[in-house]
Protein backbone atom coordinates (compact mmCIF):
# COMPACT_ATOMS: atom_id res chain seq x y z
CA UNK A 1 143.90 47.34 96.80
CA UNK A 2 140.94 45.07 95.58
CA UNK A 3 138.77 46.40 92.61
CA UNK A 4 135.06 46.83 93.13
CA UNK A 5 134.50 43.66 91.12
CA UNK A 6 136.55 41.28 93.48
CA UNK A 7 135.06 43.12 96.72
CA UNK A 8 131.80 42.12 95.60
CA UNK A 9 132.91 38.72 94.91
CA UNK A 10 134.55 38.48 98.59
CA UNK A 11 130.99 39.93 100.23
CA UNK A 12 129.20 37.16 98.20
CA UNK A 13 131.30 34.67 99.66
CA UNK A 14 130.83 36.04 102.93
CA UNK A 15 127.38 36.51 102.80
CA UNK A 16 126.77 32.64 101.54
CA UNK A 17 129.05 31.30 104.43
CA UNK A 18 126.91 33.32 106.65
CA UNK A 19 123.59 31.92 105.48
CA UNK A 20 124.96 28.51 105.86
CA UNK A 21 125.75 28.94 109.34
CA UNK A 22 122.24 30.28 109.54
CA UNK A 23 123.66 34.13 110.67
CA UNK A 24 121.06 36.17 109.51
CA UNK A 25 122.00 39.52 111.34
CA UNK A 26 125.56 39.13 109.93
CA UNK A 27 123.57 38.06 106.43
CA UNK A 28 121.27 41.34 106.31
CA UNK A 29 124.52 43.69 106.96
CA UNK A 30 126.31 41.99 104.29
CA UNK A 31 123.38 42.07 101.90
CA UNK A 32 123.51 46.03 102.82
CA UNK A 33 126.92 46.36 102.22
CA UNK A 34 126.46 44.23 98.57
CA UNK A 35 123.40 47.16 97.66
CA UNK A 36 125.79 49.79 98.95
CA UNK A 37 128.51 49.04 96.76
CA UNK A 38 126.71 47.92 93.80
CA UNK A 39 125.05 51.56 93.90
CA UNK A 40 127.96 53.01 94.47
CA UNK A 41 129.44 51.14 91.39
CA UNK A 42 126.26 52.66 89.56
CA UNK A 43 127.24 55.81 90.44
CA UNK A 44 130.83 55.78 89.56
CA UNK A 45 131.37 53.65 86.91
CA UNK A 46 134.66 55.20 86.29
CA UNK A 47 136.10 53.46 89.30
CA UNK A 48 138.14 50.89 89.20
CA UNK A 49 139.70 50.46 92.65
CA UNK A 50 136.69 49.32 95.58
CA UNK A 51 135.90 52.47 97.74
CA UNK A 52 136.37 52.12 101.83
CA UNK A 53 133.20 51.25 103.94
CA UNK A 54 133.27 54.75 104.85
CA UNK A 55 133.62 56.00 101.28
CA UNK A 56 130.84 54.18 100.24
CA UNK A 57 128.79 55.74 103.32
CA UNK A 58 129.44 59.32 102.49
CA UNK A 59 129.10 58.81 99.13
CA UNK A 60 125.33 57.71 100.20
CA UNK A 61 124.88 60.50 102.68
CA UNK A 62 127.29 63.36 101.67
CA UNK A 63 125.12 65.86 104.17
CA UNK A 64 126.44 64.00 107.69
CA UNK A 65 128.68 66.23 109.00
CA UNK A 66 131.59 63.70 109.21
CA UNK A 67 131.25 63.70 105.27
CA UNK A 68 131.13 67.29 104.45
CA UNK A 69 134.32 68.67 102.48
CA UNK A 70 135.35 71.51 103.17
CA UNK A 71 137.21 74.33 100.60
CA UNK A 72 139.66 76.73 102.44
């Protein structure tokens, strides 16, 4: 799996071959998913290996109900 560093680096090539092509919807949810990471980096800067999309998403929003861990 990628680290955090080189998933950045891919979403920063992504987001500069979508600018080119003049894609700004595809830009803006890159741009979000650059923040996302990068704050999630912030948060965690033990980790080495880049989270999943949806890792990232509960890590921003751990009260949705599809994010919620539950102890038995």
């Amino acid at each position: 799996m990628a680290s955090i560093g080189e998933q950045l680096q891919s979403y920063r090539s992504a987001l500069a071959d979508a600018q080119a092509k003049g894609d700004q919807a595809i830009a803006r949810k890159i741009e979000q998913q650059i923040s996302e990471l990068e704050a999630f980096q912030q948060r965690h800067p033990e980790a080495t290996e880049a989270p999943s999309p949806f890792e990232v998403f509960c890590d921003l929003n751990p009260d949705i109900i599809n994010c919620r861990i539950h102890d038995d």
